[in-house]
Protein backbone atom coordinates (compact mmCIF):
# COMPACT_ATOMS: atom_id res chain seq x y z
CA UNK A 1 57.26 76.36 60.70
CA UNK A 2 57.19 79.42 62.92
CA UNK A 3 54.66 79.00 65.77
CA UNK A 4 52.10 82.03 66.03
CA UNK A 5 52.23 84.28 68.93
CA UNK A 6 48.62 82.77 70.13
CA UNK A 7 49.39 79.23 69.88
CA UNK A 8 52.46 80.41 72.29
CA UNK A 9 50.20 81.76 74.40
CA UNK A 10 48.01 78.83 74.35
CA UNK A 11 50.70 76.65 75.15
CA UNK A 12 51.74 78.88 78.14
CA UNK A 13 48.03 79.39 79.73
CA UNK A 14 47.27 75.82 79.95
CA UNK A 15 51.15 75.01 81.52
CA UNK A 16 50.54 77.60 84.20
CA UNK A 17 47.16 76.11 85.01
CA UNK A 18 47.55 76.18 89.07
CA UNK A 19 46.12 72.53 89.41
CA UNK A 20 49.16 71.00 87.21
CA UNK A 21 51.82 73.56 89.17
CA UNK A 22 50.37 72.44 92.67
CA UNK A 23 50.94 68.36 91.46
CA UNK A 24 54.32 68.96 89.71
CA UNK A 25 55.29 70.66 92.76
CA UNK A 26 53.47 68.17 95.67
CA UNK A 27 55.09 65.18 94.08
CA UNK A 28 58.81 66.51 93.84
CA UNK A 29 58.72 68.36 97.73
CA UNK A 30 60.53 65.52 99.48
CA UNK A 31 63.23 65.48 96.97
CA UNK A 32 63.24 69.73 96.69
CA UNK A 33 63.38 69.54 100.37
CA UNK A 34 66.36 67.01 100.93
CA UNK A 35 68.30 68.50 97.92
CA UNK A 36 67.97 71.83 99.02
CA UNK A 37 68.65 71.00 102.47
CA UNK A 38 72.29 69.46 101.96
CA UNK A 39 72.83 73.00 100.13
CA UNK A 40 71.30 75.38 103.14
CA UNK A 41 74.17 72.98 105.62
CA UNK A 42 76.92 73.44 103.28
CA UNK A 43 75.89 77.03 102.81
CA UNK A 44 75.87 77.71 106.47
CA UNK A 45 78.91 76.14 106.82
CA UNK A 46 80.46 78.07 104.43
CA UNK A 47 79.35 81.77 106.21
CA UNK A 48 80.81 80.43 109.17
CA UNK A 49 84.40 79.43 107.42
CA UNK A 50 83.82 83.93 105.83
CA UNK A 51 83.04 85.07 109.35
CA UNK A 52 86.01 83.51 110.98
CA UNK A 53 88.54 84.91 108.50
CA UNK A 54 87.16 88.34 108.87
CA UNK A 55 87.49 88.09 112.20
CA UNK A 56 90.92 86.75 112.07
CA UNK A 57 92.19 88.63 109.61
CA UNK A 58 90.49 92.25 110.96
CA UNK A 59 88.23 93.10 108.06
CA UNK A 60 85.42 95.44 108.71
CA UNK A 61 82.18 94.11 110.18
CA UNK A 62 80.45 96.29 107.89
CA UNK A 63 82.32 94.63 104.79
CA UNK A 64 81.48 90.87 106.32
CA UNK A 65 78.03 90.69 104.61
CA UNK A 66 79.76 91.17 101.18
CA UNK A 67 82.57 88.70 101.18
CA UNK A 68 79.86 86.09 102.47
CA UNK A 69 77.91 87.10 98.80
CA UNK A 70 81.22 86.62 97.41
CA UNK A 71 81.57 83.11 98.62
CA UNK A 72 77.99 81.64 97.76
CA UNK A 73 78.73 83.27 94.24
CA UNK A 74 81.47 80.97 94.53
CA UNK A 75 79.45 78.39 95.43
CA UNK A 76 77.29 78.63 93.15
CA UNK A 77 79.99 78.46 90.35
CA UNK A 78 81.73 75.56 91.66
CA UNK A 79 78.54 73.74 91.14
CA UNK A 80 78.04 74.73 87.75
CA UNK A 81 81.15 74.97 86.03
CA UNK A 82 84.46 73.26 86.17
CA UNK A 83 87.83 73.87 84.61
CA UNK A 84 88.77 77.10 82.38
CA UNK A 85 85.13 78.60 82.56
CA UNK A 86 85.12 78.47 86.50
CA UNK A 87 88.36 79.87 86.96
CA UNK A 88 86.81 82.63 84.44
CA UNK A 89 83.83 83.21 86.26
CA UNK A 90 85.40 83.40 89.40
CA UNK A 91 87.46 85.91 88.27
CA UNK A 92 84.93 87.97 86.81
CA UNK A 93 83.01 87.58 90.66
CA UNK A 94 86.50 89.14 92.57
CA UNK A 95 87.06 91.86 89.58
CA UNK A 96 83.04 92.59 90.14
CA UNK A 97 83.85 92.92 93.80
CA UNK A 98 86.67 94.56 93.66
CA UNK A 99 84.82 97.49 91.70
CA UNK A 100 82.23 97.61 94.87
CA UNK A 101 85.04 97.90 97.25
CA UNK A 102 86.49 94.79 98.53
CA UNK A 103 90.15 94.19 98.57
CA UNK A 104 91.14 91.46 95.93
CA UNK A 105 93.84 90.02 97.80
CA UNK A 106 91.04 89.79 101.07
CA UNK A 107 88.86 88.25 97.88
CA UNK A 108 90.98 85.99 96.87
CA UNK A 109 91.92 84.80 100.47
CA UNK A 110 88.36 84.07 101.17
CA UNK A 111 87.42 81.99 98.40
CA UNK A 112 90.36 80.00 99.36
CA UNK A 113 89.39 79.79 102.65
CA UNK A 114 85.96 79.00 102.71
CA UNK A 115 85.28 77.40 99.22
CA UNK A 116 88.73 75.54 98.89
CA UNK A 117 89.18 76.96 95.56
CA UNK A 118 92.83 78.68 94.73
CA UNK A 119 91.43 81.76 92.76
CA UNK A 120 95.25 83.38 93.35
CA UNK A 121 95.56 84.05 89.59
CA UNK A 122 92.47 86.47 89.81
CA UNK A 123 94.04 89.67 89.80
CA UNK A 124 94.48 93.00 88.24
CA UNK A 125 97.91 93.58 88.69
C-alpha cells in the first residue's frame, strides 16, 4: 500500500520534534566527539603530508588549497569504498580536477603521497 503524502508528513513532523533531536543527539556526543576526532587528526595529518609536497615539488601556493580538497576527497573514498569502485571513484576525483586545472600527474603524485593510495592508472592519456 502506497503511504499518503500526509501520513508522510505526519511521520516527518513528529521525527523532527526538537525534544527527540536534542536526546538522540545528547546521548551519542561522546561517541560523535571521539569518532570524529580520530578523523579531524588524521585529516590534519594528511594537509600537512599535501603541503609538504607542494612545497617540495614547487607547485603554486595558490593551487595548494585544491590538491588538499583533492586528498580529503580521497579520504573520504578510501573510507567508503574498496577495490574496483575506489579505484573508479578516485579516478573520476583526478579527471574532475584535472578539468579545474590541476596537473594529473601532480594529482596523482599527491594521492600517493599523502593518502598512500597508487592512483597511477588514473589518467587520460
Amino acid at each position: 500500500m502506497v503511504k499518503s503524502s500526509a501520513d508522510r508528513l505526519n511521520k516527518y513532523s513528529a521525527k523532527i520534534v526538537g525534544d527527540v533531536v536534542k536526546n538522540r543527539i545528547d546521548a551519542q556526543k561522546d561517541f560523535m566527539v571521539a569518532n570524529a576526532g580520530a578523523h579531524f587528526d588524521a585529516l590534519a595529518a594528511l594537509e600537512n603530508k599535501v603541503a609538504a609536497y607542494c612545497d617540495q615539488n614547487g607547485i603554486n601556493v595558490m593551487l595548494k588549497p585544491f590538491y588538499m580538497s583533492l586528498s580529503r576527497k580521497v579520504y573520504k573514498l578510501m573510507n567508503k569504498h574498496t577495490g574496483t569502485t575506489l579505484l573508479a571513484e578516485v579516478c573520476i576525483a583526478v579527471q574532475a580536477w584535472a578539468t579545474r586545472g590541476l596537473t594529473e600527474a601532480d594529482s596523482i603524485a599527491v594521492i600517493l603521497s599523502a593518502n598512500g593510495y597508487d592512483a597511477s592508472t588514473c589518467t587520460s592519456a
